[in-house]
PDB file of N, CA and C in Angstrom:
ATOM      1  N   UNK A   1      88.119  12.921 -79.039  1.00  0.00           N
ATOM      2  CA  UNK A   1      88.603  13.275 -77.729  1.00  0.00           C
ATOM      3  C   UNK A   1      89.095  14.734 -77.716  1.00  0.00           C
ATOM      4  N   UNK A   2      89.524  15.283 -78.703  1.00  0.00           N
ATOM      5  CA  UNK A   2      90.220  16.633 -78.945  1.00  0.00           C
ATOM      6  C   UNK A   2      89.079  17.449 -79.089  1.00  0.00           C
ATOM      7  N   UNK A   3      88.156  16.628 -79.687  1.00  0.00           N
ATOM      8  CA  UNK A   3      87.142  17.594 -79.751  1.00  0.00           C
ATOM      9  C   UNK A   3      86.323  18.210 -78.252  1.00  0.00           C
ATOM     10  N   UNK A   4      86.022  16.783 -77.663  1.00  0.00           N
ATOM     11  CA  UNK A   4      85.734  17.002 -76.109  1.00  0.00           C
ATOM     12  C   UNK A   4      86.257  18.120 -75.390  1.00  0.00           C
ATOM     13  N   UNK A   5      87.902  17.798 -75.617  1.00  0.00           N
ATOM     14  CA  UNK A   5      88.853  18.985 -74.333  1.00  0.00           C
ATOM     15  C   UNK A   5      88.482  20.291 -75.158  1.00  0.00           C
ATOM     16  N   UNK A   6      88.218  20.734 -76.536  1.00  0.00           N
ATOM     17  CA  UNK A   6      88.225  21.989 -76.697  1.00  0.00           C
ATOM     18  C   UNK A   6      86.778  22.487 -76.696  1.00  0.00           C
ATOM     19  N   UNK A   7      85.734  21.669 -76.422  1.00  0.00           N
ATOM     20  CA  UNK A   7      84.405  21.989 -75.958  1.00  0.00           C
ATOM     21  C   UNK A   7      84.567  22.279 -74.634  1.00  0.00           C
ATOM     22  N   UNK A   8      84.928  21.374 -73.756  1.00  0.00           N
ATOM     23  CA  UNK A   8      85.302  21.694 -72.188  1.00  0.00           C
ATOM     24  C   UNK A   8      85.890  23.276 -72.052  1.00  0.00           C
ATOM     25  N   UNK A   9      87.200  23.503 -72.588  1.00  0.00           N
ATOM     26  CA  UNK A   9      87.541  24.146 -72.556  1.00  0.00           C
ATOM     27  C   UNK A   9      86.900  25.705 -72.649  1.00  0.00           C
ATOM     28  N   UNK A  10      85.997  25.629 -74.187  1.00  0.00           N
ATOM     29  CA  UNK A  10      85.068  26.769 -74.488  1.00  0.00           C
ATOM     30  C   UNK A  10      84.160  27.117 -72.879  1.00  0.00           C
ATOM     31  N   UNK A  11      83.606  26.062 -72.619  1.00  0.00           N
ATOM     32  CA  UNK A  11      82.947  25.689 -71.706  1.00  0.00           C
ATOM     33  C   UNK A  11      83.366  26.491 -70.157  1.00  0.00           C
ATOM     34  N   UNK A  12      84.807  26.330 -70.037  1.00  0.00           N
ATOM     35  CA  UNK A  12      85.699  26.960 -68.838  1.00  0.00           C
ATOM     36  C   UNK A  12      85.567  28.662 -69.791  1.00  0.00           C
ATOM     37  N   UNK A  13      85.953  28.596 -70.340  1.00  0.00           N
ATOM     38  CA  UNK A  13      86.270  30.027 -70.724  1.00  0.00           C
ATOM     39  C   UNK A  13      84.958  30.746 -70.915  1.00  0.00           C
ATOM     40  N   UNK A  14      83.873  30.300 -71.081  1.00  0.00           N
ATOM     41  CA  UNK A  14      82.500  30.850 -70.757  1.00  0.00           C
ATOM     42  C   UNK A  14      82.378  31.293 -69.388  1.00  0.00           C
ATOM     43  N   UNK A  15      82.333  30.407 -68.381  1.00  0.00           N
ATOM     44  CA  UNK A  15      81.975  30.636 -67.067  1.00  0.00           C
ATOM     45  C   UNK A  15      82.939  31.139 -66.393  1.00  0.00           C
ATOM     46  N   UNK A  16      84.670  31.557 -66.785  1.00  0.00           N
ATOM     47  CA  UNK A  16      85.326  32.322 -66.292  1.00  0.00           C
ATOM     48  C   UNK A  16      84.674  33.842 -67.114  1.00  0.00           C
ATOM     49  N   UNK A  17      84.538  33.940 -67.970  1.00  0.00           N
ATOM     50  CA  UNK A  17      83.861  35.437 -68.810  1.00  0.00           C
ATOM     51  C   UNK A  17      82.672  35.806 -67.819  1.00  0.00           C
ATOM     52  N   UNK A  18      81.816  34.737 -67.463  1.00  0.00           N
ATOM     53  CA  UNK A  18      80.861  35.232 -66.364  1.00  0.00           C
ATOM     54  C   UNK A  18      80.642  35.864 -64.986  1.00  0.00           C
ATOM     55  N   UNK A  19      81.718  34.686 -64.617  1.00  0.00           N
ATOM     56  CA  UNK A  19      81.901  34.582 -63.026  1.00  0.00           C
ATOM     57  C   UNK A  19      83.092  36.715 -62.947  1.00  0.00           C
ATOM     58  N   UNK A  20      83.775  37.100 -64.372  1.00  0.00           N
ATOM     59  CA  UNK A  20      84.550  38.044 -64.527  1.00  0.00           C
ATOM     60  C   UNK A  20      83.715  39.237 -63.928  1.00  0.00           C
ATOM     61  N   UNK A  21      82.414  39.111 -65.180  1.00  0.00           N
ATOM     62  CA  UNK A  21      81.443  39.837 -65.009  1.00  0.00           C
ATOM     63  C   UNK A  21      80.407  40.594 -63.910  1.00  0.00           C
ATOM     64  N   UNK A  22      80.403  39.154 -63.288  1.00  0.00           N
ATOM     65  CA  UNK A  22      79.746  39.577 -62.000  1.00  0.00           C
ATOM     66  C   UNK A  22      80.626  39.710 -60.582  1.00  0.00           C
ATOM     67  N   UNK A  23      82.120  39.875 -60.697  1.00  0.00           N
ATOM     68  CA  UNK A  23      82.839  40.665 -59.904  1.00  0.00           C
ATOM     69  C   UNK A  23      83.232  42.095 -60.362  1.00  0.00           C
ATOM     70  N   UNK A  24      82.489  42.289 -61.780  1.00  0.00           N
ATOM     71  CA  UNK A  24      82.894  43.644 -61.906  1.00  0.00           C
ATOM     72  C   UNK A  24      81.466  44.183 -61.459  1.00  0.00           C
ATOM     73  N   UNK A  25      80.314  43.610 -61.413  1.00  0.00           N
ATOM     74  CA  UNK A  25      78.948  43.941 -61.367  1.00  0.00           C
ATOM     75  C   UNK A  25      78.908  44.529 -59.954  1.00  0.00           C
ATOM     76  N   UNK A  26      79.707  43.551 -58.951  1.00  0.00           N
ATOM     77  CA  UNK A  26      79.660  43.454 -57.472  1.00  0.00           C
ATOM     78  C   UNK A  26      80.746  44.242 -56.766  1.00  0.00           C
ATOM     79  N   UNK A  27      81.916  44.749 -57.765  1.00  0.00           N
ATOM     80  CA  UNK A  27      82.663  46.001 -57.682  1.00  0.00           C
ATOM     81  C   UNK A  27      82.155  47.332 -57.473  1.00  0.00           C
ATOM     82  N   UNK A  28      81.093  47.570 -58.357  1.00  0.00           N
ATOM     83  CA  UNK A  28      80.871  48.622 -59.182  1.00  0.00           C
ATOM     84  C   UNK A  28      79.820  48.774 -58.041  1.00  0.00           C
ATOM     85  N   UNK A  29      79.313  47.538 -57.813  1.00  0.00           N
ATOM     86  CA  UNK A  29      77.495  48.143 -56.722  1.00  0.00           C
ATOM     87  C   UNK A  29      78.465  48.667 -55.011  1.00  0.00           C
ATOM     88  N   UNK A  30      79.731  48.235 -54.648  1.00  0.00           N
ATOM     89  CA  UNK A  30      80.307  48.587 -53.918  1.00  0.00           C
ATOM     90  C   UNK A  30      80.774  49.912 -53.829  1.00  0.00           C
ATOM     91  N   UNK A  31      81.556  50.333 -54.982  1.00  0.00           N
ATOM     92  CA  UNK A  31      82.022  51.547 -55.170  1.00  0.00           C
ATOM     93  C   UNK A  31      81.109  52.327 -55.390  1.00  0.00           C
ATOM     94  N   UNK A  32      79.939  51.975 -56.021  1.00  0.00           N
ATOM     95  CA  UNK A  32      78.742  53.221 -55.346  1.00  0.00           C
ATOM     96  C   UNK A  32      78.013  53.427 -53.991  1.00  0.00           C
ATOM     97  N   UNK A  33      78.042  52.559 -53.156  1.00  0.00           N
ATOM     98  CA  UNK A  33      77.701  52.663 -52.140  1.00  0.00           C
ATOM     99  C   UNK A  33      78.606  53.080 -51.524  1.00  0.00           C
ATOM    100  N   UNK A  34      80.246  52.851 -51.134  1.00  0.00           N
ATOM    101  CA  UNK A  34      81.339  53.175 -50.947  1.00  0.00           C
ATOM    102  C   UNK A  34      81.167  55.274 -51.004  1.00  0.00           C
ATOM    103  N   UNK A  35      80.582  55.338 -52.333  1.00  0.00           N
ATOM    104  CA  UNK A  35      80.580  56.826 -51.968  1.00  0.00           C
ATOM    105  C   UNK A  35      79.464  57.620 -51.923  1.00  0.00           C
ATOM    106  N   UNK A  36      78.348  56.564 -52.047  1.00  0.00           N
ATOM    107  CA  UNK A  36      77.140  57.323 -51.133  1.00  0.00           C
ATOM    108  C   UNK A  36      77.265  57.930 -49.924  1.00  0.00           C
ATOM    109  N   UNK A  37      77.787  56.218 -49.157  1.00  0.00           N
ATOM    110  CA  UNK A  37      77.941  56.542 -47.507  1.00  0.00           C
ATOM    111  C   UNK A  37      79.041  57.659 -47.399  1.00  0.00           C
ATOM    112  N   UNK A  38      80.147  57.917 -48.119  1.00  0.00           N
ATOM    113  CA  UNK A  38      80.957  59.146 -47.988  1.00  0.00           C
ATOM    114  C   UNK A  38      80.352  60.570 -47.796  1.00  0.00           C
ATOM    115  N   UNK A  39      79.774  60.434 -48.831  1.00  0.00           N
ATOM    116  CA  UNK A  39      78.719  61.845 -49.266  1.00  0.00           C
ATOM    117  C   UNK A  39      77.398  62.250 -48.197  1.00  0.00           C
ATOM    118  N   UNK A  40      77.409  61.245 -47.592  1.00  0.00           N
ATOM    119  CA  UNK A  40      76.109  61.414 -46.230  1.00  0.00           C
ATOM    120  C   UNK A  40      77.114  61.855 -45.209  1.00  0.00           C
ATOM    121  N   UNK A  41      78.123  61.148 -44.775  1.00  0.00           N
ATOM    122  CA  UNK A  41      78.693  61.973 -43.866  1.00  0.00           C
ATOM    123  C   UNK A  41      79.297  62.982 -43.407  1.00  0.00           C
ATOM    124  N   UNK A  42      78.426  63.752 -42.408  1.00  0.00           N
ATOM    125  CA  UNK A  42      78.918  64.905 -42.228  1.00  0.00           C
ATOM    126  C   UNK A  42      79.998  64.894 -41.882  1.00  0.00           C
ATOM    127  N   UNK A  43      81.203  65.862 -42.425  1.00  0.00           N
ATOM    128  CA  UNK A  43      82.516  66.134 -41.578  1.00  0.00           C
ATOM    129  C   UNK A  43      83.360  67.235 -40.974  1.00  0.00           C
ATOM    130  N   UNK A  44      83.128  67.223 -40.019  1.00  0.00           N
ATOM    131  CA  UNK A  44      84.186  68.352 -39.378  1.00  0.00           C
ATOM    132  C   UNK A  44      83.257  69.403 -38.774  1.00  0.00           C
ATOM    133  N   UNK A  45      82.174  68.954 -38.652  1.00  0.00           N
ATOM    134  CA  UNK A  45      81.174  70.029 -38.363  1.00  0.00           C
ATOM    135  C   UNK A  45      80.324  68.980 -36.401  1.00  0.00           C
ATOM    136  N   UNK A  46      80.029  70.668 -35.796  1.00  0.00           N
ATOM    137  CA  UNK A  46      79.923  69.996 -34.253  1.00  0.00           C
ATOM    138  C   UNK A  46      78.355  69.372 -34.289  1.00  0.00           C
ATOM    139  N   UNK A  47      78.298  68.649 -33.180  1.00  0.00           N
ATOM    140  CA  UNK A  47      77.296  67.951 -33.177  1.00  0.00           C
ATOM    141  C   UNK A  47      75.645  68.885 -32.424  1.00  0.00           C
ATOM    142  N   UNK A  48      74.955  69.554 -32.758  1.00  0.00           N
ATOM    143  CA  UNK A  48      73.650  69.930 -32.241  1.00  0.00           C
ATOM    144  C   UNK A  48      73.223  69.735 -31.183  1.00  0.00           C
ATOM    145  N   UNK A  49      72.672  70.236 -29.940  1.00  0.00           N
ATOM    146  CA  UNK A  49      72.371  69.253 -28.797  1.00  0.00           C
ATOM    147  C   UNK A  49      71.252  68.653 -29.072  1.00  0.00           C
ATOM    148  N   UNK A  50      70.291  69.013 -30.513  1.00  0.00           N
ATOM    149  CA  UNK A  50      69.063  68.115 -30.418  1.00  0.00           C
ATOM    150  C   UNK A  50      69.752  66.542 -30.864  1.00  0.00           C
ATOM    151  N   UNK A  51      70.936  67.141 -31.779  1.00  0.00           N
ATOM    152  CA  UNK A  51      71.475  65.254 -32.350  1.00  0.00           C
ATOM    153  C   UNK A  51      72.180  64.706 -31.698  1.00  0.00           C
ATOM    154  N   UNK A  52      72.774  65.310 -30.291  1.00  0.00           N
ATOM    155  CA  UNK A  52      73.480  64.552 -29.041  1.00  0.00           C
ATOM    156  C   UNK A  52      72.006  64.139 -28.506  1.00  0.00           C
ATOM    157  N   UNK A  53      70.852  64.555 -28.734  1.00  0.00           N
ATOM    158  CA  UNK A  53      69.880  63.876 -27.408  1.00  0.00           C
ATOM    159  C   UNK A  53      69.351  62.616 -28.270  1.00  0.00           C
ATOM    160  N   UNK A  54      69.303  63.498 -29.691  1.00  0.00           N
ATOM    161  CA  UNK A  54      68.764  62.351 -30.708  1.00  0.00           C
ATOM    162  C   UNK A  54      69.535  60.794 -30.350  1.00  0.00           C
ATOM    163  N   UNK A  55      70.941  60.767 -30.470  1.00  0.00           N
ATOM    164  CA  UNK A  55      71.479  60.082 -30.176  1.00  0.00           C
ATOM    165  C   UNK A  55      71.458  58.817 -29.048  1.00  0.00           C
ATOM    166  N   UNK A  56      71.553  60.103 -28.034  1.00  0.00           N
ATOM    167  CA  UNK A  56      71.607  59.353 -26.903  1.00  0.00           C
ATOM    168  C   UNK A  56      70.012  58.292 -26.497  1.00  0.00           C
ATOM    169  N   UNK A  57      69.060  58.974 -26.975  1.00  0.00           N
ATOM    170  CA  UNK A  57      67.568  58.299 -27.440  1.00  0.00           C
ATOM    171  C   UNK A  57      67.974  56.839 -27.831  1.00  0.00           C
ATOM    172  N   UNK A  58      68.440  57.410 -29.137  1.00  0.00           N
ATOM    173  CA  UNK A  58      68.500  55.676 -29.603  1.00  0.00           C
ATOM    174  C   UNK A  58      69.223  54.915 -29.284  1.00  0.00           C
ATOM    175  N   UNK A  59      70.616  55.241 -28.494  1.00  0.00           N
ATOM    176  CA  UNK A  59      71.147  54.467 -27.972  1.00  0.00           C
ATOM    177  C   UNK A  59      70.339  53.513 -26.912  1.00  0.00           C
ATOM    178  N   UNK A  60      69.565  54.092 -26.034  1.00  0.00           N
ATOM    179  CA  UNK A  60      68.620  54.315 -25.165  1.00  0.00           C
ATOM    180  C   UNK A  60      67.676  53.030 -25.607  1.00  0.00           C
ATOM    181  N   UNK A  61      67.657  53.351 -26.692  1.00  0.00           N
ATOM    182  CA  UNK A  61      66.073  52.342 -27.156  1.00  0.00           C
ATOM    183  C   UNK A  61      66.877  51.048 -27.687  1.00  0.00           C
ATOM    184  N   UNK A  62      68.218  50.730 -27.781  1.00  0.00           N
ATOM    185  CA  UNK A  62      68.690  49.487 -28.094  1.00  0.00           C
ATOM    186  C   UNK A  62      69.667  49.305 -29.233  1.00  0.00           C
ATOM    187  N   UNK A  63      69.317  50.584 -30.352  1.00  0.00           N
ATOM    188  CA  UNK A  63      70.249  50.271 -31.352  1.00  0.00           C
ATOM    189  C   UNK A  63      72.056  50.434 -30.924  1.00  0.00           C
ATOM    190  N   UNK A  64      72.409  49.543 -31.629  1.00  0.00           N
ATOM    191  CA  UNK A  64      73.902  49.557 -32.079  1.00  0.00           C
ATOM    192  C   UNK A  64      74.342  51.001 -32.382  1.00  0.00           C
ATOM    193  N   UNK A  65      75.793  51.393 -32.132  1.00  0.00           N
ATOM    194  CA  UNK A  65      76.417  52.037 -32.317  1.00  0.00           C
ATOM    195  C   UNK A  65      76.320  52.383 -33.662  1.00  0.00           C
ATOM    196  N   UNK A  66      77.120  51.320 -34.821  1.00  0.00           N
ATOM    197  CA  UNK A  66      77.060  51.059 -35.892  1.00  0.00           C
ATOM    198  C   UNK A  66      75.504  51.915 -36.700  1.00  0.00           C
ATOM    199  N   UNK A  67      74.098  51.454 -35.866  1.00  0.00           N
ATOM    200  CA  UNK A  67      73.123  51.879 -36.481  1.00  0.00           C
ATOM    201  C   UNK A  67      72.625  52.654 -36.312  1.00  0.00           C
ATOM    202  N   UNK A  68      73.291  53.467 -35.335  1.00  0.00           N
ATOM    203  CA  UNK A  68      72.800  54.987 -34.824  1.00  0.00           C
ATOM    204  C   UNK A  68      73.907  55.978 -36.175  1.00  0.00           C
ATOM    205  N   UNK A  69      74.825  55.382 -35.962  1.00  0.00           N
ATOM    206  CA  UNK A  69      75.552  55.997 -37.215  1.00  0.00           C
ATOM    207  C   UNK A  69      74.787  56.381 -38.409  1.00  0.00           C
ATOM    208  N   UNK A  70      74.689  54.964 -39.244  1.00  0.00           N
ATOM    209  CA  UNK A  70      73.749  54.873 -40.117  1.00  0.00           C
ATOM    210  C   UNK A  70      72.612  55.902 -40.320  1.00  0.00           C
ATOM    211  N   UNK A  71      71.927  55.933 -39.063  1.00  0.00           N
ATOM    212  CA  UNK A  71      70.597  56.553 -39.219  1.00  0.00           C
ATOM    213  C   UNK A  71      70.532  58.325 -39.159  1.00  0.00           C
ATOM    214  N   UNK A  72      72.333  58.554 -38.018  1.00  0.00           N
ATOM    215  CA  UNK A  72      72.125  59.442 -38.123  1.00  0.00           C
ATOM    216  C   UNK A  72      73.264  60.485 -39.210  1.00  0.00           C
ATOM    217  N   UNK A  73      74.137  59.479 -39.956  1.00  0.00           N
ATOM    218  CA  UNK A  73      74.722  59.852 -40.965  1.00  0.00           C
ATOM    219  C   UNK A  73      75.772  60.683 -40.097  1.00  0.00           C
ATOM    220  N   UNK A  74      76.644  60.282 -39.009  1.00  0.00           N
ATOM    221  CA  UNK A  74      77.331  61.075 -38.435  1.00  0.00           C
ATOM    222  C   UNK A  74      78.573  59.606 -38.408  1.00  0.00           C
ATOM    223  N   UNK A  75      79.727  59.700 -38.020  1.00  0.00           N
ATOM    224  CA  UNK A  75      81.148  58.887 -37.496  1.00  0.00           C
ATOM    225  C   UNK A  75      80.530  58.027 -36.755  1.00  0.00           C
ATOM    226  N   UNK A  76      81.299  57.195 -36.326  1.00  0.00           N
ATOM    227  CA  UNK A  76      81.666  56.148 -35.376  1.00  0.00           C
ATOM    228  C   UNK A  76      81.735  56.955 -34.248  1.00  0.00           C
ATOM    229  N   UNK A  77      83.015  57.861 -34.449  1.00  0.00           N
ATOM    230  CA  UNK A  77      83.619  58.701 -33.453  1.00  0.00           C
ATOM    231  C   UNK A  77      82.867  59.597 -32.430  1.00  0.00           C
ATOM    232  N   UNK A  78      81.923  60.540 -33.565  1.00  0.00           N
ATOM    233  CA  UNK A  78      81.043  61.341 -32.847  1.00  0.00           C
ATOM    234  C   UNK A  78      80.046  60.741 -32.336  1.00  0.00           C
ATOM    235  N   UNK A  79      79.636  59.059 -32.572  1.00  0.00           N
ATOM    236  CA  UNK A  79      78.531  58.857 -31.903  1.00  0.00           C
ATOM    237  C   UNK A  79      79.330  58.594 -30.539  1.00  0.00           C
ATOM    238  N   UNK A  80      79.947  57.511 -30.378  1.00  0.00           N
ATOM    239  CA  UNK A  80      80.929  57.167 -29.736  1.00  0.00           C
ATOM    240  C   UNK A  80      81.396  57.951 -28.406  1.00  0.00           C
ATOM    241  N   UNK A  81      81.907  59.314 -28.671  1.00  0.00           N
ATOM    242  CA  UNK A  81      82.416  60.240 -27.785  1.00  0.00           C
ATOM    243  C   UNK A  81      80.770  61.116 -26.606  1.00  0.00           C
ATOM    244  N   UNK A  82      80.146  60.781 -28.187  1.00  0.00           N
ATOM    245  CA  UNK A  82      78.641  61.177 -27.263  1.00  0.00           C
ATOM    246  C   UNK A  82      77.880  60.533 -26.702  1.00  0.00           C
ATOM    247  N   UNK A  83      77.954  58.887 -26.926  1.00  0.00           N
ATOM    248  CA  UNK A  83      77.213  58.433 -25.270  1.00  0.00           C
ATOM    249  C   UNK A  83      78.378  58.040 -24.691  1.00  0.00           C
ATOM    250  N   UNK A  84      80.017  58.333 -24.781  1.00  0.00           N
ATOM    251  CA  UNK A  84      80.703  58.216 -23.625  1.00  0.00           C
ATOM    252  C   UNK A  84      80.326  59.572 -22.457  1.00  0.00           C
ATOM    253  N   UNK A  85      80.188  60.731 -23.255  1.00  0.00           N
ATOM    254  CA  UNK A  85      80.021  61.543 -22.494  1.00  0.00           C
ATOM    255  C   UNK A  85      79.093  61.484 -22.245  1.00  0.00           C
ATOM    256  N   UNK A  86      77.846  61.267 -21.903  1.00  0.00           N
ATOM    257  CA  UNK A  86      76.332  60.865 -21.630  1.00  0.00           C
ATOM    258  C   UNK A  86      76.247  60.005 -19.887  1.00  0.00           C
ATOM    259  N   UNK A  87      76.936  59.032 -20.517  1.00  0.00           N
ATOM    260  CA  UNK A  87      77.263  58.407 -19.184  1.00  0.00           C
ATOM    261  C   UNK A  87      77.976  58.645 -17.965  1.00  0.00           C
TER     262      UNK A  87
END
């Protein structure tokens, strides 16, 4: 029976060593993306009127706020302020 609980046991302490592993795996793929997306965004710099029209285009054609961001590697803010002012 002693033998059982300290097989079990090995057993727990395996799949906690794993389950460790792949929150550091799923850390690490975060914190690089974390500062990809940093490093794409432009900051502090004004917006172009071709990338206010760019913008306002895709707003135009359906995408999300969120994915106009994305695509155009600019804020929330600056997309934001530019199809408020659009409208």
């Amino acid at each position: 029976m002693l033998n059982e609980l300290g097989q079990k046991s090995n057993e727990a302490d395996e799949y906690k060593a794993k389950y460790y592993e792949s929150l550091e795996r799923e850390n690490s793929l975060l914190r690089d993306r974390l500062m990809f997306k940093s490093q794409n965004l432009q900051k502090s710099t004004r917006l172009s009127e071709s990338e206010k029209k760019n913008i306002i285009n895709l707003y135009k054609s359906g995408l999300s706020q969120a994915e106009i961001c994305r695509k155009t590697s600019r804020s929330d803010t600056a997309v934001r302020n530019t199809i408020r002012n659009a409208l």
